[in-house]
Protein backbone atom coordinates (compact mmCIF):
# COMPACT_ATOMS: atom_id res chain seq x y z
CA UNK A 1 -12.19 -56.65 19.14
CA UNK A 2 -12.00 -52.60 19.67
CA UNK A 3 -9.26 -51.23 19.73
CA UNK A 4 -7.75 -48.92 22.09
CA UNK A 5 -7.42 -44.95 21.53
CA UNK A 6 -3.93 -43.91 21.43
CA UNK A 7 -3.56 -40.73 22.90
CA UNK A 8 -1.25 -39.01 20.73
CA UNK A 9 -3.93 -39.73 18.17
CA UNK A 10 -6.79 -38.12 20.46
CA UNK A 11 -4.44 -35.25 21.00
CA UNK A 12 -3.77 -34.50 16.91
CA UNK A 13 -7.63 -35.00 16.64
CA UNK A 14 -8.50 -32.38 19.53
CA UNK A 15 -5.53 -30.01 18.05
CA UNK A 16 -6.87 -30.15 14.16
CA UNK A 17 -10.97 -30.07 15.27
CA UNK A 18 -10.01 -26.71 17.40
CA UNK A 19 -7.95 -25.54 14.43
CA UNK A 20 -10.90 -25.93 12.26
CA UNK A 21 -13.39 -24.29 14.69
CA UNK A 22 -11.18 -21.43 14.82
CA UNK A 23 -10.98 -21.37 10.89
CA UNK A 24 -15.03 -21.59 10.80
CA UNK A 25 -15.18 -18.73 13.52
CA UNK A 26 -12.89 -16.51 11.48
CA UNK A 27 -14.70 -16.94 8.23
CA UNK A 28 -17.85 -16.18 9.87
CA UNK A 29 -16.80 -13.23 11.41
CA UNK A 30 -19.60 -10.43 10.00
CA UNK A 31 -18.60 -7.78 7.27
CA UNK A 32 -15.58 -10.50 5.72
CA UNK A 33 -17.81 -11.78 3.71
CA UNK A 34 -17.37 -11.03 -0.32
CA UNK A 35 -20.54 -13.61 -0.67
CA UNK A 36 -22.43 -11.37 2.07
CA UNK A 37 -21.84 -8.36 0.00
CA UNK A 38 -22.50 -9.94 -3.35
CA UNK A 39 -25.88 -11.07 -1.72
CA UNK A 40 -26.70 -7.27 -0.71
CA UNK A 41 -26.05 -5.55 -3.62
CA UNK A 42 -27.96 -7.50 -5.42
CA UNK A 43 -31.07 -7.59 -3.36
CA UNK A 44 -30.74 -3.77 -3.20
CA UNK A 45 -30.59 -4.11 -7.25
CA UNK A 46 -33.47 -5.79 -7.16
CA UNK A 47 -35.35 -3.59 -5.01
CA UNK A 48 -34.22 -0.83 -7.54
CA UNK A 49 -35.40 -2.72 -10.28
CA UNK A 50 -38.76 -3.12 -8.88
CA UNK A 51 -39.36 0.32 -7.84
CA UNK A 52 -39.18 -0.74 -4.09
CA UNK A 53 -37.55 3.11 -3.61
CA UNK A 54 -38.90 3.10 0.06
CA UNK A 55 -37.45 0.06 1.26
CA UNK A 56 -34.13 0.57 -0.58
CA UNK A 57 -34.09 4.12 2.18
CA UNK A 58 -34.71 2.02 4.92
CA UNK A 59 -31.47 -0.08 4.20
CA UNK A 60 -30.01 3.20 4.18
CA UNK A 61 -26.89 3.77 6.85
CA UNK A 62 -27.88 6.41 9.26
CA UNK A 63 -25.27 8.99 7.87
CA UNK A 64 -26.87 8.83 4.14
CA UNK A 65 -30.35 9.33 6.02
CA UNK A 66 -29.69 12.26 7.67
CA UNK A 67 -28.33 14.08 4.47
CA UNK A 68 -31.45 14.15 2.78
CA UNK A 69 -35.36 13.37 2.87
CA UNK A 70 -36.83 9.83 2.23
CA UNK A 71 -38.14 11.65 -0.65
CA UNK A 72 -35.21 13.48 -2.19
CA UNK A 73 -34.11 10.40 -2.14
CA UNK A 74 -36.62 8.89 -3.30
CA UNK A 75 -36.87 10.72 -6.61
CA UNK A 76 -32.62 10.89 -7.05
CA UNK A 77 -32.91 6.82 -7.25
CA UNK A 78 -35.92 7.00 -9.50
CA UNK A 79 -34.74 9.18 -11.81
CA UNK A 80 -31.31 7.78 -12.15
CA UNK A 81 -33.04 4.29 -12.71
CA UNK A 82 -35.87 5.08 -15.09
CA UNK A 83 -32.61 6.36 -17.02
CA UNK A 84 -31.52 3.09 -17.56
CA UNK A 85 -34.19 1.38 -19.22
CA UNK A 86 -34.77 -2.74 -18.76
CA UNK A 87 -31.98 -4.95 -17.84
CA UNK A 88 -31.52 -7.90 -19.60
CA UNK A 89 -28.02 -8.98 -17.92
CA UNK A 90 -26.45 -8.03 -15.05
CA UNK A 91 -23.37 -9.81 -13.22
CA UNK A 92 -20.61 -8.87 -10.41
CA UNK A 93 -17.59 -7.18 -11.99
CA UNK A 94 -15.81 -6.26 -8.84
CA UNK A 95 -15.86 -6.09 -4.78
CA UNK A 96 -13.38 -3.62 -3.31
CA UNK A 97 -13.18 -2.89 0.48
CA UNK A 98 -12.03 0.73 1.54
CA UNK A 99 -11.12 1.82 5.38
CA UNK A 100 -11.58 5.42 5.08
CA UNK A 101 -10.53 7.46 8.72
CA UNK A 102 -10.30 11.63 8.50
CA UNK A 103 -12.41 11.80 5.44
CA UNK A 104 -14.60 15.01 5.57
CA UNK A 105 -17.76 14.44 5.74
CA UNK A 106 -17.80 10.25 5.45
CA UNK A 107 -17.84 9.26 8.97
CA UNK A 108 -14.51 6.97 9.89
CA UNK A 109 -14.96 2.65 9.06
CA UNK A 110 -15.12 0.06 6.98
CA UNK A 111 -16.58 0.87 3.19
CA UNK A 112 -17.03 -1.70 0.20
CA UNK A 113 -17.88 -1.26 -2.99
CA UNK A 114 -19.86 -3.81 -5.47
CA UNK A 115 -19.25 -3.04 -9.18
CA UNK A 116 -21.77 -4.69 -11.42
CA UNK A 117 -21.34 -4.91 -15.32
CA UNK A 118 -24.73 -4.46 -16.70
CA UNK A 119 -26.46 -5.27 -20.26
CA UNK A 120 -29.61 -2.86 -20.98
CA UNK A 121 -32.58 -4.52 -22.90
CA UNK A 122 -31.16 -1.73 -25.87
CA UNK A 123 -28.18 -3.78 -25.94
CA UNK A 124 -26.14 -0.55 -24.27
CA UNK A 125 -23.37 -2.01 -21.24
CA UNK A 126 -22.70 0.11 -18.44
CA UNK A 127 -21.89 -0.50 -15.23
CA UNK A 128 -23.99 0.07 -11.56
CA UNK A 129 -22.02 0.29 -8.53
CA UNK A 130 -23.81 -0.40 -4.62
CA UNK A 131 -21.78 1.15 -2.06
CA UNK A 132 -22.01 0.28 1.79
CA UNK A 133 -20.70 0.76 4.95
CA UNK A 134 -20.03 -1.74 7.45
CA UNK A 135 -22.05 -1.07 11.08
CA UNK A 136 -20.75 -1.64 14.72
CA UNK A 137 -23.58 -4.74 14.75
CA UNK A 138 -21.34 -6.03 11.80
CA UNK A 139 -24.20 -5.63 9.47
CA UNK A 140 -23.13 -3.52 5.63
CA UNK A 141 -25.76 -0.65 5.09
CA UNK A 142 -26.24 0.64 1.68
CA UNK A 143 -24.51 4.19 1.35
CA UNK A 144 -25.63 4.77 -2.30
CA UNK A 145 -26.60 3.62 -6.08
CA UNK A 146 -24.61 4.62 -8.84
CA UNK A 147 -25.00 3.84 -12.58
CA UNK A 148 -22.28 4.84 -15.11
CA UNK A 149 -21.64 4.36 -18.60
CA UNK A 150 -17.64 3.33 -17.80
CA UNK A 151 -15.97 1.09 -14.80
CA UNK A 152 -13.59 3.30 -12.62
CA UNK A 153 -10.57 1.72 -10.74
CA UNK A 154 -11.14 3.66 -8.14
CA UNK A 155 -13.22 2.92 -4.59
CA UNK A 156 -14.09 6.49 -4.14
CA UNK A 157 -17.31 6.67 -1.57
CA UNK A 158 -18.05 10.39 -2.88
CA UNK A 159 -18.86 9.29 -6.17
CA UNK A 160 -21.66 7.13 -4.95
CA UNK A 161 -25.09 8.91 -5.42
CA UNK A 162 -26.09 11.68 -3.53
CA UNK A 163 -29.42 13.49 -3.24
């Protein structure tokens, strides 16, 4: 024998399966992502790691492009990784979001840096931070590279490479 559906019950079930698509919705919702970012910086690492220079510009955002040459470019990102030697370790050390509006010369939005804590093959540490900027299609575009011997505090978007 079935029995019958109360509706109260169908109600609370409705309420909390709407709550939970809402919930889904917001999590989904592009550029909140810490994984999402985790996940580009560290195929744009490996892209630098395996002197795939060109296709690292073409993940470029359109700001960084027009600053400089594929090939100035190019060479900055070769030279700054040839630097470095092998890797042997490399793992996340930090994810910091910035809004930057009225910054001169960094065009207004969302910003995000990924700090990584690297081990050379030497056994030198350093660390390599991938900066990005969040576009209207909700997609982060890589703004620049960085390697540096210490870990700021800071989320500074200047101090990403340039050129």
């Amino acid at each position: 024998m079935t029995r019958p559906i109360k509706t109260p019950h169908l109600i609370r079930c409705a309420a909390a399966c709407a709550l939970a698509a809402c919930y889904t919705l917001a999590v989904a919702e592009p550029g909140t992502s810490a994984d999402e970012l985790l996940g580009d910086a560290t195929s744009v690492l490996q892209q630098v790691d395996s002197e795939q220079y060109a296709e690292v510009w073409q993940s470029l955002a359109p700001f960084v492009q027009a600053r400089a040459s594929q090939a100035q470019f190019v060479d900055s990102i070769r030279q700054s990784r040839q630097a470095l030697g092998a890797v042997s370790k490399r793992g996340w050390a930090s994810v910091t979001r910035i809004r930057y509006t009225h910054v001169t010369g960094v065009p207004d939005g969302l910003y995000a840096n990924v700090d990584f804590a690297t081990t050379l093959a030497s056994g030198k540490s350093m660390f390599e931070k991938v900066s990005f900027q969040l576009q209207t299609d909700g997609q982060w575009r890589l703004t620049g590279y960085s390697p540096r011997q210490s870990q700021d505090t800071g989320a500074d978007i200047s101090q990403a490479r340039k050129p």
